[in-house]
N, C-alpha and C. Protein backbone atom coordinates (compact mmCIF):
# COMPACT_ATOMS: atom_id res chain seq x y z
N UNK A 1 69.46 74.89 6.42
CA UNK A 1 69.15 76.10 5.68
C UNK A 1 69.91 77.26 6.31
N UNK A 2 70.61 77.83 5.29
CA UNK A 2 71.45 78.91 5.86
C UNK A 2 70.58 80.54 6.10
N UNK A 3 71.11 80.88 6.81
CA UNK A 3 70.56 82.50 6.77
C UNK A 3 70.14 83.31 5.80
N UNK A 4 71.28 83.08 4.91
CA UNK A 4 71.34 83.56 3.35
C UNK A 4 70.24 82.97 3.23
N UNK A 5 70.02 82.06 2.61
CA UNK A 5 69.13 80.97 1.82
C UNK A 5 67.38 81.58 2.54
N UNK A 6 68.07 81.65 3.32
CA UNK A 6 66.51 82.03 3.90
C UNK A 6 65.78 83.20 4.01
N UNK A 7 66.85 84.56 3.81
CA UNK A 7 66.64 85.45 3.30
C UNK A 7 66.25 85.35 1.59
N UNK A 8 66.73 84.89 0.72
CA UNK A 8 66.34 84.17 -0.42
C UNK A 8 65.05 83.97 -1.11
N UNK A 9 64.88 82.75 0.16
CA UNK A 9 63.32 82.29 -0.38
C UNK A 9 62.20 83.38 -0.26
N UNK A 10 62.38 83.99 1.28
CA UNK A 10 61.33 84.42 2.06
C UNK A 10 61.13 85.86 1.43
N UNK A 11 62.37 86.22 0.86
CA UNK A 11 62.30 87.74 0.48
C UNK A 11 63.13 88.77 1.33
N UNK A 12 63.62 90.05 0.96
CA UNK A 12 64.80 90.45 1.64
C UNK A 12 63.58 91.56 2.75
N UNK A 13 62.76 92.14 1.54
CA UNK A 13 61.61 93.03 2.00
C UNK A 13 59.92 92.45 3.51
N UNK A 14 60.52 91.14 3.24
CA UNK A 14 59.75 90.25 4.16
C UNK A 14 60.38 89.79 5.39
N UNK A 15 61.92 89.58 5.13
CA UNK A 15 62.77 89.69 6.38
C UNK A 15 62.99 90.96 6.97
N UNK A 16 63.02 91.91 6.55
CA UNK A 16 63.00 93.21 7.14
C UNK A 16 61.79 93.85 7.51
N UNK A 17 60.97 93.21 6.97
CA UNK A 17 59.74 93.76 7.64
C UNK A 17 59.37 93.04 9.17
N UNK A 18 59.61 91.72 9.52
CA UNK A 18 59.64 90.87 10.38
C UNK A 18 60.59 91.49 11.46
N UNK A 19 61.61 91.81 11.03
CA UNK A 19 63.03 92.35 12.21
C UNK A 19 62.11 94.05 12.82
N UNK A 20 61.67 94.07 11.65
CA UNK A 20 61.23 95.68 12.18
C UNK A 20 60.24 95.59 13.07
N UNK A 21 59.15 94.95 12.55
CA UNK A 21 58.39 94.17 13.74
C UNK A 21 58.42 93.60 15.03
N UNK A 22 59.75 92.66 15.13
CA UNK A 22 59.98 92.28 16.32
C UNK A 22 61.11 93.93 17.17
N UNK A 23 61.59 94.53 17.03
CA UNK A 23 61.93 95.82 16.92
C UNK A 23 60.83 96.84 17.99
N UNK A 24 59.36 96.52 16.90
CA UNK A 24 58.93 97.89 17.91
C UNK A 24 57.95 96.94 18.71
N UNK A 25 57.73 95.85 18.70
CA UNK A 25 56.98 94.84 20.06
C UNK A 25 58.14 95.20 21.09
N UNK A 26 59.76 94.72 20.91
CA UNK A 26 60.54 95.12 21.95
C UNK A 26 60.87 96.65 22.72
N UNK A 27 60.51 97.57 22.08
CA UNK A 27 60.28 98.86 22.14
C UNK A 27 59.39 98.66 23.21
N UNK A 28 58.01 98.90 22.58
CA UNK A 28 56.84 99.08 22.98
C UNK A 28 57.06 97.83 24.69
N UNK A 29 57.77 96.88 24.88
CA UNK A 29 57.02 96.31 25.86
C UNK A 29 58.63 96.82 26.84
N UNK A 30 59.37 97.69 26.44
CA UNK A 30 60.49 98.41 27.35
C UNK A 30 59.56 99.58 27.96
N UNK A 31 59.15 100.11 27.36
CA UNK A 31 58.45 101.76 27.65
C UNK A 31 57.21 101.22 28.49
N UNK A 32 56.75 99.93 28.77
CA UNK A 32 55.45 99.59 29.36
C UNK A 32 55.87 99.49 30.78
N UNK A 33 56.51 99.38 31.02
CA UNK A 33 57.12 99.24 32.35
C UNK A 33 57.33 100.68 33.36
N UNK A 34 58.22 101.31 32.65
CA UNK A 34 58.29 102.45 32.81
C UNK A 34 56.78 103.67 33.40
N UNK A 35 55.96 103.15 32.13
CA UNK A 35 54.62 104.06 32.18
C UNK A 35 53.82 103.40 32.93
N UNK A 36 53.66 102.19 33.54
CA UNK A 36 52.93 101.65 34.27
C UNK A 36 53.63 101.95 35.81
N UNK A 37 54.85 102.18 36.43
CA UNK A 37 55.23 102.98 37.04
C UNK A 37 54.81 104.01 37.74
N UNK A 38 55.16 104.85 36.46
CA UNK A 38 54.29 106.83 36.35
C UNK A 38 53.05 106.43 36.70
N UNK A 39 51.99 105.41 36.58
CA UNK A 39 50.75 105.59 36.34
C UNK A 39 50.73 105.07 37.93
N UNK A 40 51.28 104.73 39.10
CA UNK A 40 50.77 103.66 39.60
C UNK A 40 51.51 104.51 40.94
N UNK A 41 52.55 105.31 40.12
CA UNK A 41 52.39 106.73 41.36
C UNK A 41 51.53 108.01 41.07
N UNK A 42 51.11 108.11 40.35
CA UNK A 42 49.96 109.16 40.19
C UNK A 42 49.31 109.06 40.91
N UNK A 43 48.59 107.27 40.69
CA UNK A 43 47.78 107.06 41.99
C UNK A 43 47.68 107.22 43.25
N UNK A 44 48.85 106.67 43.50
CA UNK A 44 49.21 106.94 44.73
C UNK A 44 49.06 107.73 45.44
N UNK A 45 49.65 109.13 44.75
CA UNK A 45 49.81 110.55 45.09
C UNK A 45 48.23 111.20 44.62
N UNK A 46 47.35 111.09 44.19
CA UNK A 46 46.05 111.56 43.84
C UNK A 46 45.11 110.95 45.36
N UNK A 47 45.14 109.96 45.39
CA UNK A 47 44.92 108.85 46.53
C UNK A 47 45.24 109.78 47.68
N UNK A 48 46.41 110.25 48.01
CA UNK A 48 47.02 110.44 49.30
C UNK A 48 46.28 112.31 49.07
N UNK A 49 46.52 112.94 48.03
CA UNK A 49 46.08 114.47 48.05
C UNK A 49 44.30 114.75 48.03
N UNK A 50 43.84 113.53 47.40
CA UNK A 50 42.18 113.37 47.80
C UNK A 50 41.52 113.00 49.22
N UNK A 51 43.02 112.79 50.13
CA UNK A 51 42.34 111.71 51.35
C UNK A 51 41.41 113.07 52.76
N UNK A 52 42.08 114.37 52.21
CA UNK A 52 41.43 115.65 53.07
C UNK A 52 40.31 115.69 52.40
N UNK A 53 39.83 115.44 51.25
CA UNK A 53 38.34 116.02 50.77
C UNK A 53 37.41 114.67 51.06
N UNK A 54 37.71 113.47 51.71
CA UNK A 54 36.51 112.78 51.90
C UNK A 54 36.33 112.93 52.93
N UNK A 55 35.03 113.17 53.29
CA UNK A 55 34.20 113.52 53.95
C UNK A 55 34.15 112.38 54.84
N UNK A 56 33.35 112.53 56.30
CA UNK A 56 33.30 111.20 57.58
C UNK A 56 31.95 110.64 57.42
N UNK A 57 32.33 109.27 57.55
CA UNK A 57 30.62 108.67 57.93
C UNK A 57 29.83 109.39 58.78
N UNK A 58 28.68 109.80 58.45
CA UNK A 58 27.81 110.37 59.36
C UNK A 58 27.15 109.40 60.83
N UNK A 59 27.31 109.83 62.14
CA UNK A 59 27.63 109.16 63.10
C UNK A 59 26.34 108.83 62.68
N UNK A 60 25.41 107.60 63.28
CA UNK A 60 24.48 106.77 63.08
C UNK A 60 24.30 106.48 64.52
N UNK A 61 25.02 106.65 65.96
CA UNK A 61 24.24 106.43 67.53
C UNK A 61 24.06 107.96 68.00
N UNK A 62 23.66 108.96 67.40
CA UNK A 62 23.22 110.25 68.14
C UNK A 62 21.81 110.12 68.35
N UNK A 63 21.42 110.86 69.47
CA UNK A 63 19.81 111.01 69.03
C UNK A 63 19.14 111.35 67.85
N UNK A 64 19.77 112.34 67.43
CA UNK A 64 18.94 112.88 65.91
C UNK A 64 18.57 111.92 65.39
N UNK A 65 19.89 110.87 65.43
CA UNK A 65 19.72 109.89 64.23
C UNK A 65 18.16 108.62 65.12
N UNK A 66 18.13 108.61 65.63
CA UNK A 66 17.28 107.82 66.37
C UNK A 66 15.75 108.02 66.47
N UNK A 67 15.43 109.80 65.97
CA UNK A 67 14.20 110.39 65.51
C UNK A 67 13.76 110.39 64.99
């Protein structure tokens, strides 16, 4: 079965809808990479600029704590 022929049977509007399809899956899984990236240094950097606001375990061998 030739290309032609198979454009034919299937329809010209059904082959182009299929190409367009496989089109933005290949899109969409180029740009996933990218944004999973960005996302994975955000973290990073949120991680590293949050690490002054946590606070210390409260010591647990003082006397106070023993009262």
């Amino acid at each position: 079965m030739t290309t032609t022929h198979l454009i034919q049977t299937a329809g010209a509007l059904t082959v182009l809808f299929a190409l367009l399809l496989t089109l933005a899956i290949t899109l969409l899984r180029l740009a996933a990479l990218p944004l999973a990236g960005a996302a994975l240094a955000l973290d990073a950097a949120a991680t590293l600029i949050a690490a002054p606001l946590s606070l210390p375990a409260p010591d647990t061998d003082t006397e106070e704590a023993t009262r």
